[in-house]
Protein backbone atom coordinates (compact mmCIF):
# COMPACT_ATOMS: atom_id res chain seq x y z
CA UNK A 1 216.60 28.18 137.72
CA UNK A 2 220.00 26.42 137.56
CA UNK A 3 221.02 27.55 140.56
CA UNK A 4 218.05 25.83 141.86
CA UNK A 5 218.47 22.61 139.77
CA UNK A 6 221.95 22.40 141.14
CA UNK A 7 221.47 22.88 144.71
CA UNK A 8 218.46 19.58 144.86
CA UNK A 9 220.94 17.87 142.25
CA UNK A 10 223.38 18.09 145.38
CA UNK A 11 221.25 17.80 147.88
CA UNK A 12 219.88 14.24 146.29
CA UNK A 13 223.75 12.96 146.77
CA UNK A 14 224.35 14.68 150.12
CA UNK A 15 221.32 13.98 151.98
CA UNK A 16 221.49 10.52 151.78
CA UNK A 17 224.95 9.90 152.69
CA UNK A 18 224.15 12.33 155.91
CA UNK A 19 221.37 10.25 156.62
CA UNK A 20 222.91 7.00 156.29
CA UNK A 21 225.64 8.27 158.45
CA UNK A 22 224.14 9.53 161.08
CA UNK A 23 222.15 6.27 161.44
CA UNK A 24 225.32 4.23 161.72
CA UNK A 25 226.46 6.76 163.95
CA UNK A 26 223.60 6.75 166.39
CA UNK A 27 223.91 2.48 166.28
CA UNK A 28 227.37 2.49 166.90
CA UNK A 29 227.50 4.90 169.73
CA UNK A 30 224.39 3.59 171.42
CA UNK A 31 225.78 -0.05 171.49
CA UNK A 32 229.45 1.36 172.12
CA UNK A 33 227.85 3.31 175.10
CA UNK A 34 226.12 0.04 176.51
CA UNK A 35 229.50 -2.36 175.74
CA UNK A 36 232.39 0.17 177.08
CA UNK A 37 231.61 -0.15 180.52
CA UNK A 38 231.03 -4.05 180.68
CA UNK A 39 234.56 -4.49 178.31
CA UNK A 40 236.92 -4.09 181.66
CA UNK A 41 235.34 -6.85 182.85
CA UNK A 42 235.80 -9.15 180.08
CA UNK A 43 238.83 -7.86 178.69
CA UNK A 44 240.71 -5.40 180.83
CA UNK A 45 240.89 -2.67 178.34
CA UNK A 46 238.57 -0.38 176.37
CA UNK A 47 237.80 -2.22 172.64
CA UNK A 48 237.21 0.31 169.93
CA UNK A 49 234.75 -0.15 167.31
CA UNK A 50 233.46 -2.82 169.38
CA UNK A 51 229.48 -1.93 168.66
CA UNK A 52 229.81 -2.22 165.10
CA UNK A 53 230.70 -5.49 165.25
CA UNK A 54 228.15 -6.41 167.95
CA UNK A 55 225.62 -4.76 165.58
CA UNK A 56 226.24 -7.34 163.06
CA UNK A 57 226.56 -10.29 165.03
CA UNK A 58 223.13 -9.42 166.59
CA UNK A 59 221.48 -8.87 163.36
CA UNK A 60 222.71 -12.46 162.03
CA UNK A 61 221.94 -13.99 165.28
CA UNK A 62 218.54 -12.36 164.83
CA UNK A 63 218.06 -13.99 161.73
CA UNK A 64 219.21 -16.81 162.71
CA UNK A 65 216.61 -16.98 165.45
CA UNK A 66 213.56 -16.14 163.40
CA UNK A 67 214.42 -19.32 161.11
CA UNK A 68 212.59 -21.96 163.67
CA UNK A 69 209.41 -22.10 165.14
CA UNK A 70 209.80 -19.93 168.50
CA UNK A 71 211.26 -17.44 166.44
CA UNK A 72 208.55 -17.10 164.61
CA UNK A 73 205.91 -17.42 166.74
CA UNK A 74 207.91 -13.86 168.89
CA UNK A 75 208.13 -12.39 165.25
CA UNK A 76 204.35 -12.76 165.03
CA UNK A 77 203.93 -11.05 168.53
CA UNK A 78 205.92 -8.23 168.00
CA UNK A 79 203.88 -7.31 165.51
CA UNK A 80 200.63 -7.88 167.02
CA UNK A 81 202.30 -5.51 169.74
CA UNK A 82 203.94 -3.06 167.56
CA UNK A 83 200.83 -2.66 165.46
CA UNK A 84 199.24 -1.63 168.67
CA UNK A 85 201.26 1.26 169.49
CA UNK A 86 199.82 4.77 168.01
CA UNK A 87 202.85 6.27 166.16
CA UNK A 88 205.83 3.74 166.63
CA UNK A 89 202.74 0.81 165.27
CA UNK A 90 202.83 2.77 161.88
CA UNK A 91 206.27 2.55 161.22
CA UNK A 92 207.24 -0.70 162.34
CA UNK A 93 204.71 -1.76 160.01
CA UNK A 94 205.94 0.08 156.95
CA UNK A 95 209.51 -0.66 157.67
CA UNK A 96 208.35 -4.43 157.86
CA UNK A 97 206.79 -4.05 154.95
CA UNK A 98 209.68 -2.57 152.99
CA UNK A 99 211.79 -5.06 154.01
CA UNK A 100 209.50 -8.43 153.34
CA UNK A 101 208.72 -6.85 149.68
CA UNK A 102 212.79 -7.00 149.48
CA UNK A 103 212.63 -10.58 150.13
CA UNK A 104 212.93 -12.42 153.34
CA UNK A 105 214.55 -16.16 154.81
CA UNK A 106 216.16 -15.70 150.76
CA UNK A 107 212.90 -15.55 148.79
CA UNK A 108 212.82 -12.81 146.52
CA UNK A 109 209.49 -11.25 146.44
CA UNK A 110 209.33 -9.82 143.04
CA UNK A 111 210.51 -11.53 140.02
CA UNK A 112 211.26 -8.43 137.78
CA UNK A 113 210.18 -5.42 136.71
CA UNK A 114 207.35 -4.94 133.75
CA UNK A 115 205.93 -1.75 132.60
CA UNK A 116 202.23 -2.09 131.83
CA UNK A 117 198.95 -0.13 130.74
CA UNK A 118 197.12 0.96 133.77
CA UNK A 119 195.23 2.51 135.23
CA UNK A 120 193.77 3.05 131.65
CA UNK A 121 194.80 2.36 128.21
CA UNK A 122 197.74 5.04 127.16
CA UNK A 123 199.22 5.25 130.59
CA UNK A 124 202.11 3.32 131.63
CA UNK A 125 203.19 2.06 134.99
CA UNK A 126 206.29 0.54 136.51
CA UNK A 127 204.76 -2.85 138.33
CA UNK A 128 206.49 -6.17 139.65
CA UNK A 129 205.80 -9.48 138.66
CA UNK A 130 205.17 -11.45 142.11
CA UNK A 131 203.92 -14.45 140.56
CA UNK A 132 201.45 -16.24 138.15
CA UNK A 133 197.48 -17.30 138.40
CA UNK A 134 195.59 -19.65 136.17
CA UNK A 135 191.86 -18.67 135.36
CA UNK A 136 189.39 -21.41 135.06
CA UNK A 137 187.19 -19.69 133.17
CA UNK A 138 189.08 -19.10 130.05
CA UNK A 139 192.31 -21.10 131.14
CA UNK A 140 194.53 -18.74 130.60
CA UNK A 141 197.61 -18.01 133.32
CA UNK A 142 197.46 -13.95 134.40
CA UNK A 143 200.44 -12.78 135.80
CA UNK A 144 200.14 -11.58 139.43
CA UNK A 145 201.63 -8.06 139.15
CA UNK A 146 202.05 -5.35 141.96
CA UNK A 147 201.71 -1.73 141.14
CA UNK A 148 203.26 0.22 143.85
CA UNK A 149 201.92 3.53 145.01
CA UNK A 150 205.12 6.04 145.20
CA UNK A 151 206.53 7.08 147.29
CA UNK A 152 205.52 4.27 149.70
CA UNK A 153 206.19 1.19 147.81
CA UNK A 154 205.26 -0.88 150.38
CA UNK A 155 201.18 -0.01 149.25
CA UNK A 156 199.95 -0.57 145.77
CA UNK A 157 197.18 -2.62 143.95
CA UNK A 158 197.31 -6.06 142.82
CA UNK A 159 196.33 -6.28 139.01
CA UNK A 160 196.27 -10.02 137.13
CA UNK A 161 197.53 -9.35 133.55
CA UNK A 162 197.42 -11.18 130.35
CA UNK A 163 201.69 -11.93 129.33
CA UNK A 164 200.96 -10.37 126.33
CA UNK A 165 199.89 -7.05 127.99
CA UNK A 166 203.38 -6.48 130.03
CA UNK A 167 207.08 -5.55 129.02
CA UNK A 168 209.78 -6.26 130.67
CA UNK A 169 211.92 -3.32 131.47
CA UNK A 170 215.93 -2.69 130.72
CA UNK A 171 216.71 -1.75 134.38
CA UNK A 172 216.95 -4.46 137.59
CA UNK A 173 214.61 -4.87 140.02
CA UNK A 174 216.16 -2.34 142.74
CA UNK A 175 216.63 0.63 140.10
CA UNK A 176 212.98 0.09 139.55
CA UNK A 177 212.42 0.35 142.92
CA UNK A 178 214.25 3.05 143.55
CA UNK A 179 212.46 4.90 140.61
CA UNK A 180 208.90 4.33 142.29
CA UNK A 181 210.58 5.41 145.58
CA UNK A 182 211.70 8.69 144.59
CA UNK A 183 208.39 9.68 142.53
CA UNK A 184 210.87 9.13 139.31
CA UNK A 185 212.71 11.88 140.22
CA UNK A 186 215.76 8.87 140.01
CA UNK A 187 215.41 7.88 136.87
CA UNK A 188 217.60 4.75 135.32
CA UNK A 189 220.05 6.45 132.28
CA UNK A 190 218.45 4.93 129.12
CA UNK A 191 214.77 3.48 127.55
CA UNK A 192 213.29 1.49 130.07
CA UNK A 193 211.46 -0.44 127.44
């Protein structure tokens, strides 16, 4: 049994860094690839490293391009035409999705963490406060929280709760996240409320 709790304990460090690195790997030797045999041209000499910093100056002049109105308007139909493709449609979808519930163009799409009742009374649940609604029948303002469904954050329910029926939580918004990500296998050290 220890044995066992020891080899996921280092498996939850390792397999992420592996991951990460071969990713950064994969982008820096397909864009090196494409760049080395252009760089003669342009420089007359081989430029290490070269792809990395391509990689970032596309992804800010990708950004940068999505701020205005064409941009937006290709955003929109690359996802009508990645939502369209069987298998690749899916992800691109999710990964969008992931990202926009990080916050996009610098709005933050949740405001913090709350852990609330729910589904029933004596169950708790890790949701996110996106934002408030007022109720004309009793004039009271619910609070629009999102319960994620791990380990997909990206799907969840909607519920509108009373203030007085959430708690905030004594981690930040991305160890929260991280929690529902992993199933709470990573747990924050401490009470979270």
């Amino acid at each position: 049994m220890n044995a066992r709790a020891n080899l996921l304990a280092g498996a939850a460090v390792i397999v992420p860094i592996v991951v990460t690195f071969f990713v950064l790997r994969f982008l820096f030797e397909t864009l090196d690839s494409v760049l080395q045999p252009l760089l003669p041209y342009v420089f007359d000499r081989v430029v290490p490293g070269l792809g990395i910093a391509v990689l970032v100056v596309v992804v800010y002049l990708v950004g940068l391009a999505t701020r205005n109105a064409v941009g937006r308007w290709f955003t929109g139909l690359t996802d009508r035409l990645m939502g369209r493709v069987p298998l690749a449609g899916t992800i691109y979808t999710a990964s969008r999705r992931l990202m926009e519930s990080f916050g996009t163009a610098g709005k933050i799409a949740f405001r913090r963490a709350v852990i609330l009742e729910y589904p029933r009374p004596g169950l708790r649940t890790i949701g996110f406060v996106t934002g408030a609604t007022m109720s004309e029948t009793d004039g009271r303002s619910y609070l629009n929280v999102f319960v994620p469904t791990p380990p997909n954050p990206t799907s969840g329910v909607l519920v509108l709760v009373p203030e007085e029926d959430v708690r905030d939580i004594g981690v930040t918004i991305e160890e929260a996240v991280q929690m529902v990500f992993s199933g709470g296998v990573v747990t924050p050290e401490g009470s979270l409320w």
